[in-house]
N, C-alpha and C. Protein backbone atom coordinates (compact mmCIF):
# COMPACT_ATOMS: atom_id res chain seq x y z
N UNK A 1 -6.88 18.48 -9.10
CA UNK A 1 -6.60 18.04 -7.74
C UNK A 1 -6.24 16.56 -7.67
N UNK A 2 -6.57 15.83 -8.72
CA UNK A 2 -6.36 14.39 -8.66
C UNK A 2 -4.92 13.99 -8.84
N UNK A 3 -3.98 14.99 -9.24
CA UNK A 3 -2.52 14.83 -9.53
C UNK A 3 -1.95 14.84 -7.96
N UNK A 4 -2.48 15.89 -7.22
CA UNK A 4 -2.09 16.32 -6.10
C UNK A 4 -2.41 14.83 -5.07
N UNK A 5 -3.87 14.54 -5.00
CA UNK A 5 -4.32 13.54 -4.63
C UNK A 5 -3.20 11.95 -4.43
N UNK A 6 -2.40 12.02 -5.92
CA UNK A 6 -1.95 11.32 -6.17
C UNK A 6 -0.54 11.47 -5.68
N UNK A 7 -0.08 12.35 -5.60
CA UNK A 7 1.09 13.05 -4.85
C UNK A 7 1.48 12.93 -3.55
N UNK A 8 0.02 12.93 -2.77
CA UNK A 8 -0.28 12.97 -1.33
C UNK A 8 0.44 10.92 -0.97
N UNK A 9 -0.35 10.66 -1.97
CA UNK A 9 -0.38 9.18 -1.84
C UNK A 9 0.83 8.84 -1.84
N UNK A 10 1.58 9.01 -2.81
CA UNK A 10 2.70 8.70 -3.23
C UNK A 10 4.08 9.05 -2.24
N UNK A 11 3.81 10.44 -1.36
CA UNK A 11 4.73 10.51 -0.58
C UNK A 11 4.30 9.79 0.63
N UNK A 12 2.80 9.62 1.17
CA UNK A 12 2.72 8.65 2.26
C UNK A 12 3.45 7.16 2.27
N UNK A 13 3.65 7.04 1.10
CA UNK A 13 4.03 5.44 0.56
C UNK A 13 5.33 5.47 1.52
N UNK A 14 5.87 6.77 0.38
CA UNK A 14 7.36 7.19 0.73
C UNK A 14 8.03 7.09 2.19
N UNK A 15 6.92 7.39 3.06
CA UNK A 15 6.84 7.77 4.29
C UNK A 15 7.01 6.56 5.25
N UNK A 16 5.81 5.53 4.65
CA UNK A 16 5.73 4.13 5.15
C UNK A 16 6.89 3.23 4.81
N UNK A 17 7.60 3.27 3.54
CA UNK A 17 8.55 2.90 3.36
C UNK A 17 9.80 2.91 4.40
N UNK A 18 10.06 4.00 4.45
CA UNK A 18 11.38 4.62 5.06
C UNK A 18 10.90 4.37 6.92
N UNK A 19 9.75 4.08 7.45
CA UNK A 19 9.44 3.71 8.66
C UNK A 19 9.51 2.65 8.86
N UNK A 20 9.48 1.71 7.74
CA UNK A 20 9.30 0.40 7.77
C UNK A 20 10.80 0.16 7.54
N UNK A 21 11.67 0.51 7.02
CA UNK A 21 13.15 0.52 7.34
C UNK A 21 13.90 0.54 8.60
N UNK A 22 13.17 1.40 9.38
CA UNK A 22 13.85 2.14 10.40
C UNK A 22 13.45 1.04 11.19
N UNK A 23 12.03 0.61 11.42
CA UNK A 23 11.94 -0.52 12.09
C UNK A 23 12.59 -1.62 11.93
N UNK A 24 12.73 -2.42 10.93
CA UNK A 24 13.71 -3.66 10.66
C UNK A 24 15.27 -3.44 11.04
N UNK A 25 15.58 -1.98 10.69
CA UNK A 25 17.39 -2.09 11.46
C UNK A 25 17.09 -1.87 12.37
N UNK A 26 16.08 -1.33 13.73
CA UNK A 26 16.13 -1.08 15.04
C UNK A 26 15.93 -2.43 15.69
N UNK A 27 14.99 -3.81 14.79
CA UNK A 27 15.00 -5.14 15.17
C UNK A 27 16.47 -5.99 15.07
N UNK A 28 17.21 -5.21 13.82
CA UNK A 28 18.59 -6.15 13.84
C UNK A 28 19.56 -5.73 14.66
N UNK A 29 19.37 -4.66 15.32
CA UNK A 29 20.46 -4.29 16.20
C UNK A 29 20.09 -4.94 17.74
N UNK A 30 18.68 -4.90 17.48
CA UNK A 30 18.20 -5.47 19.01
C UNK A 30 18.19 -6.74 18.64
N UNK A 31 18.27 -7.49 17.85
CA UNK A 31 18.65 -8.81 17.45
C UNK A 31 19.76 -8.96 17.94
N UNK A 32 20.80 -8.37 17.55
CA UNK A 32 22.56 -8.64 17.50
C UNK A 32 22.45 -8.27 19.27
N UNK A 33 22.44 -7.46 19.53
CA UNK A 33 22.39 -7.29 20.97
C UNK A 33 22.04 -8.40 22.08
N UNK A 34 20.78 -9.09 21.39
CA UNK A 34 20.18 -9.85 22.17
C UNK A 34 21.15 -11.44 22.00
N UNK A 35 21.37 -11.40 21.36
CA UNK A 35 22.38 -12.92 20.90
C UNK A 35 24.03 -12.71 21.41
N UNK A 36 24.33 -11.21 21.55
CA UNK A 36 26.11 -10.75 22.39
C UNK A 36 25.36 -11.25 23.69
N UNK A 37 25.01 -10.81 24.12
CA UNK A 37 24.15 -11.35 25.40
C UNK A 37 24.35 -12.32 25.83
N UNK A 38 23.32 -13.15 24.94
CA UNK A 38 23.64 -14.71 24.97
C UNK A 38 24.41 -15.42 25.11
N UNK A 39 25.32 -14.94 24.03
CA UNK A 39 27.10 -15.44 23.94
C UNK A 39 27.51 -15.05 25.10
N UNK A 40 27.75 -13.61 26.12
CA UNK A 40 27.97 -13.68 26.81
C UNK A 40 28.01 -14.63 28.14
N UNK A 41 26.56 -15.10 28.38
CA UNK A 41 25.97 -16.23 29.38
C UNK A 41 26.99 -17.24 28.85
N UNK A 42 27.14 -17.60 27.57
CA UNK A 42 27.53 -18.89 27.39
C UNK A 42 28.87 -19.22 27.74
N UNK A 43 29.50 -17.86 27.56
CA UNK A 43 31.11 -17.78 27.60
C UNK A 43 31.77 -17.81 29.07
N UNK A 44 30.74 -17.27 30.09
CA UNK A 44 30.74 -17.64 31.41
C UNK A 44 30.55 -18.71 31.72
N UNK A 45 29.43 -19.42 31.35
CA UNK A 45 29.06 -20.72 31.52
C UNK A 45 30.53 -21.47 31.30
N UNK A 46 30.71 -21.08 30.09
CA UNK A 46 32.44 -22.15 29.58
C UNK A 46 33.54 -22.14 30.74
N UNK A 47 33.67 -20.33 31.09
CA UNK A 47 34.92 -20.37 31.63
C UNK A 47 34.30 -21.28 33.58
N UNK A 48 32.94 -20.92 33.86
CA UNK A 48 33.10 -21.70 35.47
C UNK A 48 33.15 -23.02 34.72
N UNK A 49 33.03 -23.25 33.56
CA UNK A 49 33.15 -25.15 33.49
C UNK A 49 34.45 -25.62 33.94
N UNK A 50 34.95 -24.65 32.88
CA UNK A 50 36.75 -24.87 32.93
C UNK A 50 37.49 -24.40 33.98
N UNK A 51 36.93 -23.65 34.58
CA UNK A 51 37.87 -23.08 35.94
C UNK A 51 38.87 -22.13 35.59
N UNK A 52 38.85 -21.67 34.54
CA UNK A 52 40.16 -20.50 33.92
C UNK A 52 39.08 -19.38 33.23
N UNK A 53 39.35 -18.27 33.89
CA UNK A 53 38.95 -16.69 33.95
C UNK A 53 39.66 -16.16 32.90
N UNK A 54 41.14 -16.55 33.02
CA UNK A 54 42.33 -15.84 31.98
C UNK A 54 41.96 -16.53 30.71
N UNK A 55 42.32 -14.92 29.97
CA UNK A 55 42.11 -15.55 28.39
C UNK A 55 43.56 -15.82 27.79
N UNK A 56 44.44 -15.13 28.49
CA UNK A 56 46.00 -15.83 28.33
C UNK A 56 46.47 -17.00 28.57
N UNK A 57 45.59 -18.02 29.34
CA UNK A 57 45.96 -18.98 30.54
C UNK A 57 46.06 -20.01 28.84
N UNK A 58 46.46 -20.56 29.10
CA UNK A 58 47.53 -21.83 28.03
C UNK A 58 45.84 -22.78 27.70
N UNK A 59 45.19 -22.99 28.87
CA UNK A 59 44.06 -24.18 28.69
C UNK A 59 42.70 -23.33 28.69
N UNK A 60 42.61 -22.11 28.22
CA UNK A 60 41.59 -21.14 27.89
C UNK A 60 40.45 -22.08 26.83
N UNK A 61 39.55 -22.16 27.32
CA UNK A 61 38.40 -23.14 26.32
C UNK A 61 38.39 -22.45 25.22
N UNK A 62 38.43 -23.38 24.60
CA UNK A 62 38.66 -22.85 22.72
C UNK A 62 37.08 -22.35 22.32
N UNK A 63 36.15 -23.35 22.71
CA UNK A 63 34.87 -22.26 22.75
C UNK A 63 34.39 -21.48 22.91
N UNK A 64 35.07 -21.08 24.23
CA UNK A 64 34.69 -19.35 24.70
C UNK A 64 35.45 -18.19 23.54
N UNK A 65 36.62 -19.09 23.62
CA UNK A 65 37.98 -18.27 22.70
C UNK A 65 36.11 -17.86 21.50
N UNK A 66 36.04 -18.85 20.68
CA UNK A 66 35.28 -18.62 19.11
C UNK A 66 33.90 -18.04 19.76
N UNK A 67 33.29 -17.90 21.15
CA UNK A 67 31.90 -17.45 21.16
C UNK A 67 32.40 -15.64 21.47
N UNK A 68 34.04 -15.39 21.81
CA UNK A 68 34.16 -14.35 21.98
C UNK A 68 33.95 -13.31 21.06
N UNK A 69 34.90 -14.41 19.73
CA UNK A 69 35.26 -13.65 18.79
C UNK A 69 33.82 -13.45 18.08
N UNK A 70 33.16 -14.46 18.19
CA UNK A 70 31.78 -14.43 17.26
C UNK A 70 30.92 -13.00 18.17
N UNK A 71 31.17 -12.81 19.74
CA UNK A 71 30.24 -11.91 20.39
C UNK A 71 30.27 -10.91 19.90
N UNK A 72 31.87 -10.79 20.04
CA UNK A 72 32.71 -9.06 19.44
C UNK A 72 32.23 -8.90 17.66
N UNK A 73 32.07 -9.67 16.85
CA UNK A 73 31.37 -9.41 15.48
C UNK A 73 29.93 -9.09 15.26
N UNK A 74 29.03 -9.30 16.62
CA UNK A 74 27.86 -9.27 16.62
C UNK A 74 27.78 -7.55 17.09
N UNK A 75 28.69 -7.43 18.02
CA UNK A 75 28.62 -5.93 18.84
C UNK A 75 28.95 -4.85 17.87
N UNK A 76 29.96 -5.50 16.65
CA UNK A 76 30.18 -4.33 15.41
C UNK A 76 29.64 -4.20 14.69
N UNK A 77 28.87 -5.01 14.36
CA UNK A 77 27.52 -5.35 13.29
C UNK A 77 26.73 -4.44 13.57
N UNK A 78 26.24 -4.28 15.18
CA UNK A 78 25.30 -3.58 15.77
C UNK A 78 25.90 -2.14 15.73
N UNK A 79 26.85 -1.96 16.23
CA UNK A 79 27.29 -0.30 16.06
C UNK A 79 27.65 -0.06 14.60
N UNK A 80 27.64 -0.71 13.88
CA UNK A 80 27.94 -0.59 12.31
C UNK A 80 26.35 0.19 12.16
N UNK A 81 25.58 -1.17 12.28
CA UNK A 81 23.71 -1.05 12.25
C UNK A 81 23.37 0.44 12.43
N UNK A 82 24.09 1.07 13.65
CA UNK A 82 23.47 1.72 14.68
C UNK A 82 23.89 3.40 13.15
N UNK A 83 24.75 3.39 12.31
CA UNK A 83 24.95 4.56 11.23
C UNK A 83 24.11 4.30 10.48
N UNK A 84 23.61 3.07 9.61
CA UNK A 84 22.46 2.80 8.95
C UNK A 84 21.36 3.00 9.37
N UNK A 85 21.26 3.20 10.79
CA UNK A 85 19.71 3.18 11.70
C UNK A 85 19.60 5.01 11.28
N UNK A 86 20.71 5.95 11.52
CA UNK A 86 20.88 7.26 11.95
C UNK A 86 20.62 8.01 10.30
N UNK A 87 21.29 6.64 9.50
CA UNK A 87 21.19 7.67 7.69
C UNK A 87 19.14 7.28 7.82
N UNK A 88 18.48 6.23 8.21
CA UNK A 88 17.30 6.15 7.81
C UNK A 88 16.69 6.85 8.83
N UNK A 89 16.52 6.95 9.71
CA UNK A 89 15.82 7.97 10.55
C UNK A 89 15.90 9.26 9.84
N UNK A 90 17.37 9.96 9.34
CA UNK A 90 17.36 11.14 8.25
C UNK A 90 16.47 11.31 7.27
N UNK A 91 16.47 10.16 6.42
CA UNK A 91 15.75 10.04 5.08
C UNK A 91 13.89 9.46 5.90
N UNK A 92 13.47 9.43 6.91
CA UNK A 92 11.98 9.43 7.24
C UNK A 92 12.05 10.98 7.55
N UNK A 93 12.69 11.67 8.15
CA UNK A 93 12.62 12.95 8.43
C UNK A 93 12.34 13.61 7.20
N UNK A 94 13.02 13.73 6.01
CA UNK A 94 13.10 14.27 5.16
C UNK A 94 11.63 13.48 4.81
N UNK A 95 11.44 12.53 3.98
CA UNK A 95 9.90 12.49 3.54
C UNK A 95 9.03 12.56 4.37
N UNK A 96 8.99 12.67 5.55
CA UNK A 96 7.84 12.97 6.30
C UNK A 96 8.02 14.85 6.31
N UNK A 97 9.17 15.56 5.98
CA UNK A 97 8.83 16.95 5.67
C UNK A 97 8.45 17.39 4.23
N UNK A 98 8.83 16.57 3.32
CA UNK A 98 8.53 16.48 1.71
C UNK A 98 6.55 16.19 1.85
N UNK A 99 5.98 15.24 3.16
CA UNK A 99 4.55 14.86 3.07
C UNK A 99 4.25 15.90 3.44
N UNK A 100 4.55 16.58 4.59
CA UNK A 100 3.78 17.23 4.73
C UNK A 100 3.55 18.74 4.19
N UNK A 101 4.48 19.25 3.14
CA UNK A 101 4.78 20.56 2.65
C UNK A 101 3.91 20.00 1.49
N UNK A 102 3.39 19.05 0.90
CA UNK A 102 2.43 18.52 -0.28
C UNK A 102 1.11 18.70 0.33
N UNK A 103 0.80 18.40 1.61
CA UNK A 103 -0.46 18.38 2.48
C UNK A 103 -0.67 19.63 2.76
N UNK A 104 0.48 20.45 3.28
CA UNK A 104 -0.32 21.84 3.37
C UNK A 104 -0.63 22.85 2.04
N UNK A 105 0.67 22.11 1.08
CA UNK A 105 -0.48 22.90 -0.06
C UNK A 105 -1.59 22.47 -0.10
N UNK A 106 -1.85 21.19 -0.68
CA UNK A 106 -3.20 21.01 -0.41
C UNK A 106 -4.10 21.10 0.14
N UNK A 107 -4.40 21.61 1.41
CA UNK A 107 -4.63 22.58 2.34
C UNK A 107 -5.02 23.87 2.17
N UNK A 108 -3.91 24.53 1.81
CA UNK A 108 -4.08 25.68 1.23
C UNK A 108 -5.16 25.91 0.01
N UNK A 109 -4.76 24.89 -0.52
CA UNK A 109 -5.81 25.19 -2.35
C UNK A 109 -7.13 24.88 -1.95
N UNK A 110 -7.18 23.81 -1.12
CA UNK A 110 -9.00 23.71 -1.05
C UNK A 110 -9.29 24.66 0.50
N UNK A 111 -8.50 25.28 1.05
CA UNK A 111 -9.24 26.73 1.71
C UNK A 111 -9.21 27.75 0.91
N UNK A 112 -8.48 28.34 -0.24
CA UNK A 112 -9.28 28.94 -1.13
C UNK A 112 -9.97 28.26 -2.38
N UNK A 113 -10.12 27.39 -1.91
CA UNK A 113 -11.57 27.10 -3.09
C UNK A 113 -12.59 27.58 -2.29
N UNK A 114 -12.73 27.08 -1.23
CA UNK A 114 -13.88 27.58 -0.23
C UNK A 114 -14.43 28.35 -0.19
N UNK A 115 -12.89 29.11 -0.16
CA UNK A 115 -13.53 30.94 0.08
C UNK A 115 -14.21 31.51 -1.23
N UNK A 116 -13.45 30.95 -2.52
CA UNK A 116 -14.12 31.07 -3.59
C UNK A 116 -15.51 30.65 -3.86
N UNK A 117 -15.73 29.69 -3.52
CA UNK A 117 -17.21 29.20 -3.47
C UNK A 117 -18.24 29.59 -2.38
N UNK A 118 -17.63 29.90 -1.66
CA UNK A 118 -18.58 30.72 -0.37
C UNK A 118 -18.73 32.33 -1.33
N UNK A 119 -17.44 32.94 -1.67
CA UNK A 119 -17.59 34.18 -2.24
C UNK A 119 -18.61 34.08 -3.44
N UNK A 120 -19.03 33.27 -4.23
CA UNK A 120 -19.71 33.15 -5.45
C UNK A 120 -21.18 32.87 -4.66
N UNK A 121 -21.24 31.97 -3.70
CA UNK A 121 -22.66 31.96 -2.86
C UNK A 121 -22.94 33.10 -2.49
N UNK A 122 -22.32 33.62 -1.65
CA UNK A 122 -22.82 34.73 -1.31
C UNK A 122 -23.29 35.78 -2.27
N UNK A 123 -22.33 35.75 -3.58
CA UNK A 123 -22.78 36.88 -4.30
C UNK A 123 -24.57 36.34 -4.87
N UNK A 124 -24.61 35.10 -5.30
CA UNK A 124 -25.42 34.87 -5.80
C UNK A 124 -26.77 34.86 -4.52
N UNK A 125 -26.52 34.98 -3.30
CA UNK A 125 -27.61 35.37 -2.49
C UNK A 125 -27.84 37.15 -2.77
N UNK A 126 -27.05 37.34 -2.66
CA UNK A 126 -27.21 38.87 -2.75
C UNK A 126 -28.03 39.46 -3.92
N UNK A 127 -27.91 38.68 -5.23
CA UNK A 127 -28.89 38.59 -6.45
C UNK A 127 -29.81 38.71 -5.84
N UNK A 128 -30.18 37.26 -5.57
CA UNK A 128 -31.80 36.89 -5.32
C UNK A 128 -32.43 37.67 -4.36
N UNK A 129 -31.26 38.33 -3.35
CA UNK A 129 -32.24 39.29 -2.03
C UNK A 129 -32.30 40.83 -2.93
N UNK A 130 -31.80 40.90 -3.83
CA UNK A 130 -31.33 42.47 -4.10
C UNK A 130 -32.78 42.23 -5.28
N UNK A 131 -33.24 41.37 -6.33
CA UNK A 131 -33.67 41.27 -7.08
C UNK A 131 -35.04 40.43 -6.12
N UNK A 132 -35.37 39.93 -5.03
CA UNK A 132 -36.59 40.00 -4.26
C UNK A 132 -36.84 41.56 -3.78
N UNK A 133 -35.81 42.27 -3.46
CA UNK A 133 -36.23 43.64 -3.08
C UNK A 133 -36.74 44.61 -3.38
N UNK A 134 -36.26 44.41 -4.91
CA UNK A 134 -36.60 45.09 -6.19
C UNK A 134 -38.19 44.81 -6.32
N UNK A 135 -38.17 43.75 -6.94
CA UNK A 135 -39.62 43.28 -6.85
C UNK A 135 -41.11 44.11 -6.31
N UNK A 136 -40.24 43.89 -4.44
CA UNK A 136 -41.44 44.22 -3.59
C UNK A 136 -41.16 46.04 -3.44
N UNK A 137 -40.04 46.74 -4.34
CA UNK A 137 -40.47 47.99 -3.96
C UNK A 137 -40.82 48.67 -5.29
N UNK A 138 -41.31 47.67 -6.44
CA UNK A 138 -42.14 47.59 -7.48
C UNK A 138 -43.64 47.66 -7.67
């Protein structure tokens, strides 16, 4: 049982691993999100400075121009993120069904040990009452 024991362990690892993944890309996407955002505020901020809305307009703030382009790389990053988020959520699914098909064997083996050891108790009561019975109709 100590192999199994060790098995159990080994896919919980597995388990914690691949959760602990899923969490860090669900922080970088809400990272990237949270900073397009930002950029956003800022790029407004630029254009009421400047008074030009149009991104065609000839005197378009060159800052907004680079916080655009930098926003729009943050937003692909994140929907890029968002297939890496979808392959690791897969692969926790899968070892969290790999843990638990190890757990219910294990499960399984020590409910029939049980029964085995309850079945061997019992027989061995049945001795001692069958062989007290004997006794007293001696």
């Amino acid at each position: 049982m100590k192999s199994r024991d060790t098995l159990i362990r080994l896919k919980r690892f597995h388990v914690d691993e691949k959760r602990r993944r899923v969490s860090q890309i669900e922080a970088m996407i809400a990272e990237f999100q949270r900073m397009a955002g930002d950029l956003d505020r800022e790029i407004l901020a630029e254009q009421t400075r400047a008074g030009i809305h149009d991104l065609t307009h000839f005197a378009y703030p060159t800052y907004a121009k680079a916080a655009a382009a930098r926003r729009d790389n943050l937003l692909q990053s994140a929907a890029d993120m968002n297939g890496q988020l979808q392959e690791a959520q897969d692969d926790l699914a899968e070892a969290f069904e790999e843990l638990k098909k190890v757990e219910l064997l294990d499960e399984r083996d020590q409910a029939r040990e049980k029964t085995a050891e309850n079945t061997r108790d019992q027989a061995v009561m049945d001795d001692i009452g069958l062989q007290s019975h004997t006794r007293r109709a001696s």
